[in-house]
N, C-alpha and C. Protein backbone atom coordinates (compact mmCIF):
# COMPACT_ATOMS: atom_id res chain seq x y z
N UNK A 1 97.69 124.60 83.55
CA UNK A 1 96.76 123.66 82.98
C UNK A 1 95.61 123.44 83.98
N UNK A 2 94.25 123.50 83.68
CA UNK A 2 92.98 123.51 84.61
C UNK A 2 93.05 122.02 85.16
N UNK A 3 92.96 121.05 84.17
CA UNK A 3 92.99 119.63 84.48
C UNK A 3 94.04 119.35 85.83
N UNK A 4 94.83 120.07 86.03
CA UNK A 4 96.20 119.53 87.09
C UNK A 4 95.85 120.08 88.00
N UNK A 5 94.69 121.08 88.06
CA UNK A 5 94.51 121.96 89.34
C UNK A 5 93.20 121.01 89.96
N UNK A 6 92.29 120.90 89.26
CA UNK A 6 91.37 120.45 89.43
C UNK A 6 91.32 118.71 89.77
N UNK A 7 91.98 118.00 88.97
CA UNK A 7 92.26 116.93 89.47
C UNK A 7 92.93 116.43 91.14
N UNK A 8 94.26 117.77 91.23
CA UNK A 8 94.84 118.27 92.16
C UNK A 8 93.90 118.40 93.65
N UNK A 9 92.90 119.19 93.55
CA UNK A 9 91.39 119.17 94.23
C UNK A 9 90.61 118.80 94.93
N UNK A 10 91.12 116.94 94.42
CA UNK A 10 90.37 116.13 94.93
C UNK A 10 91.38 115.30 96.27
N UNK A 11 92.73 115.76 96.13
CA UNK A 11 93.43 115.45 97.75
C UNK A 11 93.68 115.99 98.54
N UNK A 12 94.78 116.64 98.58
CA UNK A 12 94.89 117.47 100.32
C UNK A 12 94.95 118.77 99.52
N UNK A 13 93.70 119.53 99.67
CA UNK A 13 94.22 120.68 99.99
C UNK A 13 92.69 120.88 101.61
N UNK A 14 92.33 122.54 101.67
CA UNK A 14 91.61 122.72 102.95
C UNK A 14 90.26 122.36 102.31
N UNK A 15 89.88 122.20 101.03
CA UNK A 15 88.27 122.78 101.02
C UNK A 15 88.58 121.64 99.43
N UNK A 16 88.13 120.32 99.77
CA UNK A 16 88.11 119.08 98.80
C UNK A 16 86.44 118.81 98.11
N UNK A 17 87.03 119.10 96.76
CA UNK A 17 86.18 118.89 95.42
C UNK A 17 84.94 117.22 95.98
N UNK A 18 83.46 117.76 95.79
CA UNK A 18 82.91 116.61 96.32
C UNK A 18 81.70 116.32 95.05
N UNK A 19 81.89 115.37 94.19
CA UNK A 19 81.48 115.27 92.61
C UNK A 19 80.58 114.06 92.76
N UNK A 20 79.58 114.29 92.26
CA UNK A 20 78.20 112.86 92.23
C UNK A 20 79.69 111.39 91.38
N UNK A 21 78.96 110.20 92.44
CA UNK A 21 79.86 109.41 91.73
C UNK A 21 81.52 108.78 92.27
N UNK A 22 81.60 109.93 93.31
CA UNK A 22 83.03 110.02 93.90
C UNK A 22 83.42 108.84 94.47
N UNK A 23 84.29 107.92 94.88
CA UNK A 23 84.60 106.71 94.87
C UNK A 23 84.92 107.10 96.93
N UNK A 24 85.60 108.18 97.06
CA UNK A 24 85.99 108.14 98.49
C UNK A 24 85.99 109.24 98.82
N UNK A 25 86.40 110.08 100.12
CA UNK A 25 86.54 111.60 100.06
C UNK A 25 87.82 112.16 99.26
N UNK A 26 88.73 111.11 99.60
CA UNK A 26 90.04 111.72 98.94
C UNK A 26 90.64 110.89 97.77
N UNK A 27 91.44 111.48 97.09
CA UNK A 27 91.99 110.68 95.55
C UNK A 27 93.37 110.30 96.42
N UNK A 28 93.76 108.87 96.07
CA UNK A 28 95.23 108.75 96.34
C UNK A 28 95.98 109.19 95.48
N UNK A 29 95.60 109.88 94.07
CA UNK A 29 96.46 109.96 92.69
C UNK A 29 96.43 111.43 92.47
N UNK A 30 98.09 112.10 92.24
CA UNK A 30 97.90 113.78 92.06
C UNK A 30 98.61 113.90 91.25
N UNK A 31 98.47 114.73 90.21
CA UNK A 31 98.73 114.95 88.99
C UNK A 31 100.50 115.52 88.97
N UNK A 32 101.09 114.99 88.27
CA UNK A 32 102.45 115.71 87.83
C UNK A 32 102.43 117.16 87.29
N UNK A 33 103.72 118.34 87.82
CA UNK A 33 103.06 119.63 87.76
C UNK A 33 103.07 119.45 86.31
N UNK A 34 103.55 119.18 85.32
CA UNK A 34 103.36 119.17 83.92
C UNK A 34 102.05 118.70 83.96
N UNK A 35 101.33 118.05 84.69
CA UNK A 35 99.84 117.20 84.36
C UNK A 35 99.95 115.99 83.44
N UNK A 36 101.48 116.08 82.74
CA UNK A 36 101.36 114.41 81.86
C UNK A 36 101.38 113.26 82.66
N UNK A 37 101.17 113.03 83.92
CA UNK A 37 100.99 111.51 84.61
C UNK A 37 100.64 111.82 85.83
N UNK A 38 99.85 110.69 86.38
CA UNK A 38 99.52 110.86 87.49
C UNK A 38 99.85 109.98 88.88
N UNK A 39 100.21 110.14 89.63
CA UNK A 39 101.49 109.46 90.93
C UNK A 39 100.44 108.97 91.80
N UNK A 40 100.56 107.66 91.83
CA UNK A 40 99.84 107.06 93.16
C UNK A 40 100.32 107.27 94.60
N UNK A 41 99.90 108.14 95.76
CA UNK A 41 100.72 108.73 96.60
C UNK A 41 100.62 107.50 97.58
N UNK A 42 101.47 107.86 98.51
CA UNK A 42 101.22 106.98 99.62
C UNK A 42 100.13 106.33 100.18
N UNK A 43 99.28 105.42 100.18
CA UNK A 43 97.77 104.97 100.61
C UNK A 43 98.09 105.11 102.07
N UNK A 44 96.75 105.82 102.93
CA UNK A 44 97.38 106.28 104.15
C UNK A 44 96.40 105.16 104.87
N UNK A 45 95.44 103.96 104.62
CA UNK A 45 94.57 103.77 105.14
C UNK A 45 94.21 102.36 104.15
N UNK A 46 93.25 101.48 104.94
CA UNK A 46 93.18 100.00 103.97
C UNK A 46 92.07 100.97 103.18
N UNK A 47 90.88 101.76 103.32
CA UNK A 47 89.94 102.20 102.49
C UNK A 47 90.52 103.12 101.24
N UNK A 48 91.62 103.84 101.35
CA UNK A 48 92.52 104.05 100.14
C UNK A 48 92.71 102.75 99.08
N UNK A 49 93.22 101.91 99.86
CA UNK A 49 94.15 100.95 98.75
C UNK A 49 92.69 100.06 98.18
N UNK A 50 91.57 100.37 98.51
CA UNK A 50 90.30 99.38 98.03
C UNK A 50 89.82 100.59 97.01
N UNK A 51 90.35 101.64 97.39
CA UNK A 51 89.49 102.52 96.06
C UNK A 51 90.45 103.16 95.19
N UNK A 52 91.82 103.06 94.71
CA UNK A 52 92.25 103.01 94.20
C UNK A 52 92.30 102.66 92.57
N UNK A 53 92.09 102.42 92.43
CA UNK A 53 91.83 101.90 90.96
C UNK A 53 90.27 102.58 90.74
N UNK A 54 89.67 102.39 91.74
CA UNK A 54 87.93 102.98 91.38
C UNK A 54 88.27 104.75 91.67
N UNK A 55 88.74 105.19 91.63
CA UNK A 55 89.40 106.49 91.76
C UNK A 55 90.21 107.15 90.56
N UNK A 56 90.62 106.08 90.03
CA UNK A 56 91.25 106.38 88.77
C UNK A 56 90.46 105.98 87.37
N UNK A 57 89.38 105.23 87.53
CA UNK A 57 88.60 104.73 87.01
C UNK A 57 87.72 106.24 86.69
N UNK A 58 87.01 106.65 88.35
CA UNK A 58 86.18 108.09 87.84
C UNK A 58 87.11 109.14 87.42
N UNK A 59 88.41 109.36 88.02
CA UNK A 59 89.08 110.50 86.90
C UNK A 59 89.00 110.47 85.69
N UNK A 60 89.37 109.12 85.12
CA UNK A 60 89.44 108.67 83.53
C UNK A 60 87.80 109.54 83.04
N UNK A 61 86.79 108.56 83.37
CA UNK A 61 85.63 108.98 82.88
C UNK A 61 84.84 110.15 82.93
N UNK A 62 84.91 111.11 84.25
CA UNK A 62 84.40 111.99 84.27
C UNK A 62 85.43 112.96 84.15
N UNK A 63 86.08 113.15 84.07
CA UNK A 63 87.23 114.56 83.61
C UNK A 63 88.20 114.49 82.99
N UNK A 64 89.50 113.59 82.76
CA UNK A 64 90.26 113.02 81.70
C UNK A 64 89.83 112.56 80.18
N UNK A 65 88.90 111.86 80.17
CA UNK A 65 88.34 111.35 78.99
C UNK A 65 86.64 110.56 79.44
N UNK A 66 86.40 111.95 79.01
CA UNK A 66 84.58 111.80 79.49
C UNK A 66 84.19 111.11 78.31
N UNK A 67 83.08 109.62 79.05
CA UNK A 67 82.66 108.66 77.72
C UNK A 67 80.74 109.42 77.49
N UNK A 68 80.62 109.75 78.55
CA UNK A 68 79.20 109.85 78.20
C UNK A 68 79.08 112.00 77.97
N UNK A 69 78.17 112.46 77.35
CA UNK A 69 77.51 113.18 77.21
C UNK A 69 77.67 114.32 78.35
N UNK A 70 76.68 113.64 79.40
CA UNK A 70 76.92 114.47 80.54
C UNK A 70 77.88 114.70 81.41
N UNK A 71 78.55 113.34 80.99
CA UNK A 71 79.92 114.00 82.17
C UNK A 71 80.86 114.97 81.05
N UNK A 72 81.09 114.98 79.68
CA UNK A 72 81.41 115.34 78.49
C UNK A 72 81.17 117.30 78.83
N UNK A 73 79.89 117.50 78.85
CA UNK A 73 78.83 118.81 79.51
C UNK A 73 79.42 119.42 80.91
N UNK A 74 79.54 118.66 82.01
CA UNK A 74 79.82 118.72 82.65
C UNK A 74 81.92 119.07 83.09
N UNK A 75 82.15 118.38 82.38
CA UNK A 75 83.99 118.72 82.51
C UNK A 75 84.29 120.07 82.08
N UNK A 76 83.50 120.48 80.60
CA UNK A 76 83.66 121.70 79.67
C UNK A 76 83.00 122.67 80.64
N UNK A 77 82.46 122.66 81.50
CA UNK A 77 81.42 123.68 81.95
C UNK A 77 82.35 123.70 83.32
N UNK A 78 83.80 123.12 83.43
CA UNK A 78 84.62 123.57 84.33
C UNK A 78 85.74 123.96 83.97
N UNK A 79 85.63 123.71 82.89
CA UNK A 79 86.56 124.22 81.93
C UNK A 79 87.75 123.80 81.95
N UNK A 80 87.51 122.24 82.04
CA UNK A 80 88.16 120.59 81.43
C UNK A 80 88.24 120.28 80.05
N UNK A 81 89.06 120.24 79.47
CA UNK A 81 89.07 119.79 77.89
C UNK A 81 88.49 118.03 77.35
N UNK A 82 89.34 117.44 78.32
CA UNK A 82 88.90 115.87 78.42
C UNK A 82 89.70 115.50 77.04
N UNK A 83 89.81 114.07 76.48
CA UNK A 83 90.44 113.93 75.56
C UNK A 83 91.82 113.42 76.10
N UNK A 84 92.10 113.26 77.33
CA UNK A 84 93.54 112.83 77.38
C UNK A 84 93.61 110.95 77.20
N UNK A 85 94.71 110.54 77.33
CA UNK A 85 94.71 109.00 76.98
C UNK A 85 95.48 108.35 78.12
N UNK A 86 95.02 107.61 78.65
CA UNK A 86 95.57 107.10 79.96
C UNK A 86 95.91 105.52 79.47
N UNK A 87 97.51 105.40 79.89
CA UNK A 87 98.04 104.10 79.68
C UNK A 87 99.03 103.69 80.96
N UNK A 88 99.19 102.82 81.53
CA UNK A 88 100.33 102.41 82.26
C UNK A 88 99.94 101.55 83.35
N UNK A 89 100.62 101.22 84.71
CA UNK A 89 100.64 100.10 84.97
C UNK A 89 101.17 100.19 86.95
N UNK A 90 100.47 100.03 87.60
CA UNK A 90 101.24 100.60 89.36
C UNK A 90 100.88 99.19 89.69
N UNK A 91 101.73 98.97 90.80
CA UNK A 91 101.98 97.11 91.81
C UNK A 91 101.52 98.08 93.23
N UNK A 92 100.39 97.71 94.02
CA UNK A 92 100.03 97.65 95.31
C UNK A 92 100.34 96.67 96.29
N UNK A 93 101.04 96.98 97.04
CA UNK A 93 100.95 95.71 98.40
C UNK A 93 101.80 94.86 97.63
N UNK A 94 102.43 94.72 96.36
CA UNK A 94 103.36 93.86 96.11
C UNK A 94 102.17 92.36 95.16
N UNK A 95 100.81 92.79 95.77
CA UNK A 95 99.73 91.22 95.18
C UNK A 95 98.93 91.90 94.10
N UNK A 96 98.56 93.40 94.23
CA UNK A 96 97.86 93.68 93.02
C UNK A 96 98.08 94.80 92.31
N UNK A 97 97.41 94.27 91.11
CA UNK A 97 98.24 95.03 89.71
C UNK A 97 97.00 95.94 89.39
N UNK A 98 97.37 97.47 88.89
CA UNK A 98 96.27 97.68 88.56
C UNK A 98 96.79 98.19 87.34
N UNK A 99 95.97 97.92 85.66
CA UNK A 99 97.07 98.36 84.37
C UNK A 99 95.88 99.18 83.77
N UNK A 100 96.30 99.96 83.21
CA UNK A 100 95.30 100.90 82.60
C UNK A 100 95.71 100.83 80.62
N UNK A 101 94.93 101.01 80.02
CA UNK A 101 95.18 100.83 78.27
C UNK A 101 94.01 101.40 78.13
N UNK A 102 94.38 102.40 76.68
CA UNK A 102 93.56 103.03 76.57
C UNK A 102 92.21 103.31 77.52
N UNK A 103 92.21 104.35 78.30
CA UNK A 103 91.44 104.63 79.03
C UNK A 103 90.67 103.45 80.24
N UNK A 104 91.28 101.96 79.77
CA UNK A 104 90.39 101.42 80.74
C UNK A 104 91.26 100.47 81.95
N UNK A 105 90.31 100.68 82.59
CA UNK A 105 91.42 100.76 83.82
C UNK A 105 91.09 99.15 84.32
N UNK A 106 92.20 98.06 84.78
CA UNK A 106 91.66 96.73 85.34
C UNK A 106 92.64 96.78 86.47
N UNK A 107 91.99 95.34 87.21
CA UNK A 107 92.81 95.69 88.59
C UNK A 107 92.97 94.13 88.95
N UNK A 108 94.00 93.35 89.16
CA UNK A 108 93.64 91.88 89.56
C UNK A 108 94.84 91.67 90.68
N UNK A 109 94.48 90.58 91.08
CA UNK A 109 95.56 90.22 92.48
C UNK A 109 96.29 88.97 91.54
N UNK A 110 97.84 89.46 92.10
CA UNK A 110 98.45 88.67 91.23
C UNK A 110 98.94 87.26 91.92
N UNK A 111 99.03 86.45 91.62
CA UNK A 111 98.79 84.96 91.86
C UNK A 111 100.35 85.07 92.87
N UNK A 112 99.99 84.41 94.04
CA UNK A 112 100.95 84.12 95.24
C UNK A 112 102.05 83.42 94.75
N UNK A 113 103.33 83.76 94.79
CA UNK A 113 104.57 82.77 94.60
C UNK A 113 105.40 82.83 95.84
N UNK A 114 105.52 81.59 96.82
CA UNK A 114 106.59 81.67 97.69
C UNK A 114 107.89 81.98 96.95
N UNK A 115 108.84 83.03 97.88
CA UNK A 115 109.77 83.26 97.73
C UNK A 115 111.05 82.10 98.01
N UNK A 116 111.71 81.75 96.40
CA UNK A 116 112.24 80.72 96.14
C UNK A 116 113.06 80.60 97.21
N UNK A 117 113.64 81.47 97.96
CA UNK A 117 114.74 81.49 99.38
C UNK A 117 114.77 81.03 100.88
N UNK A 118 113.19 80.68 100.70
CA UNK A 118 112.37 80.93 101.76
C UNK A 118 111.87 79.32 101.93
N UNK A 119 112.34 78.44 103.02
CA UNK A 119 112.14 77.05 102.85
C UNK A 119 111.31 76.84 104.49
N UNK A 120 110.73 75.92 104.38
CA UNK A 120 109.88 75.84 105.36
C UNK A 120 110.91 74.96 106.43
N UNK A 121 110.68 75.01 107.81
CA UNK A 121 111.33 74.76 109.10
C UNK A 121 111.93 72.83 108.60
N UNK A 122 110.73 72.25 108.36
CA UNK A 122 110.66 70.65 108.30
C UNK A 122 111.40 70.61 107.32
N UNK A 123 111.03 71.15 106.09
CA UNK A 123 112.02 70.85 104.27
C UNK A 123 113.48 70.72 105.10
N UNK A 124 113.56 71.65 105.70
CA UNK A 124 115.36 71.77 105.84
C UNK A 124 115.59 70.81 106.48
N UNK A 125 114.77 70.58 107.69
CA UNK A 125 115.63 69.17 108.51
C UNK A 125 115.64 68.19 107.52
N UNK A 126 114.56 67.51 107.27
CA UNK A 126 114.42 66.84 105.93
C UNK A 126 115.58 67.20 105.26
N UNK A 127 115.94 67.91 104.44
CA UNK A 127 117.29 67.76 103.70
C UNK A 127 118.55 67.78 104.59
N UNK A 128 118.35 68.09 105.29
CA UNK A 128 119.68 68.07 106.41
C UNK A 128 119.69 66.67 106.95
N UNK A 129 119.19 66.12 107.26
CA UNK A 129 118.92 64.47 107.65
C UNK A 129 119.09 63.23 106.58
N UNK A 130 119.02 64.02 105.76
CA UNK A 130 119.64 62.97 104.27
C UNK A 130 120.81 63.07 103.62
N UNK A 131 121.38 64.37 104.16
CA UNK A 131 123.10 64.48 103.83
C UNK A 131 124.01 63.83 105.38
N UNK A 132 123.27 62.76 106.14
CA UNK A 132 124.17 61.81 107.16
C UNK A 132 124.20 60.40 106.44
């Protein structure tokens, strides 16, 4: 499949795909050898995990499912079909979500919850001082 090679392209290999638009030098996301999904790899760096989602954002649009014309021109003339449908859902750092539906990709930080187990130094004396 061209799409899995080419998508493939944009991470480690020696000689990396460099496309008007590109979010970073490298994609954190490489295609499954079937090409039906794509694996968020290890983020090796904080400038990975900030372009992440904007990385998956330009795959979607310019080679997965081209919205405009020229990137449309442009995929076919690499001999990209485009047309695929991107849905699903990856947790970063444990705070942000990034969910994709139909082709569009959002990204939000998910609201802080102390861990219910986890009691602060004073709470405890405090409760320990009221069971005398």
């Amino acid at each position: 499949m061209v799409e899995v090679a080419f998508v493939a392209s944009f991470q480690d290999s020696d000689v990396r795909r460099v496309w008007p638009g590109q979010p970073s030098s490298r994609s954190p996301w490489s295609p499954t050898p079937d090409g039906c999904e794509l694996v968020l790899d290890a983020l090796p760096d904080a400038e990975a995990a900030t372009t992440t989602a904007g990385w998956l954002r330009f795959l979607a649009r310019e080679f997965l499912a081209p919205r405009t014309e020229a990137s449309l021109a442009l995929a076919l003339r690499n001999g990209l079909t485009g047309g695929h449908r991107l849905t699903g859902r990856v947790l970063l750092d444990g705070v942000r979500e990034i969910t994709v539906s139909n082709n569009r990709v959002n990204e939000r930080v998910l609201q802080h919850r102390p861990d219910a187990d986890v009691f602060e130094l004073d709470d405890r004396r405090r409760a320990h001082n009221t069971d005398r």
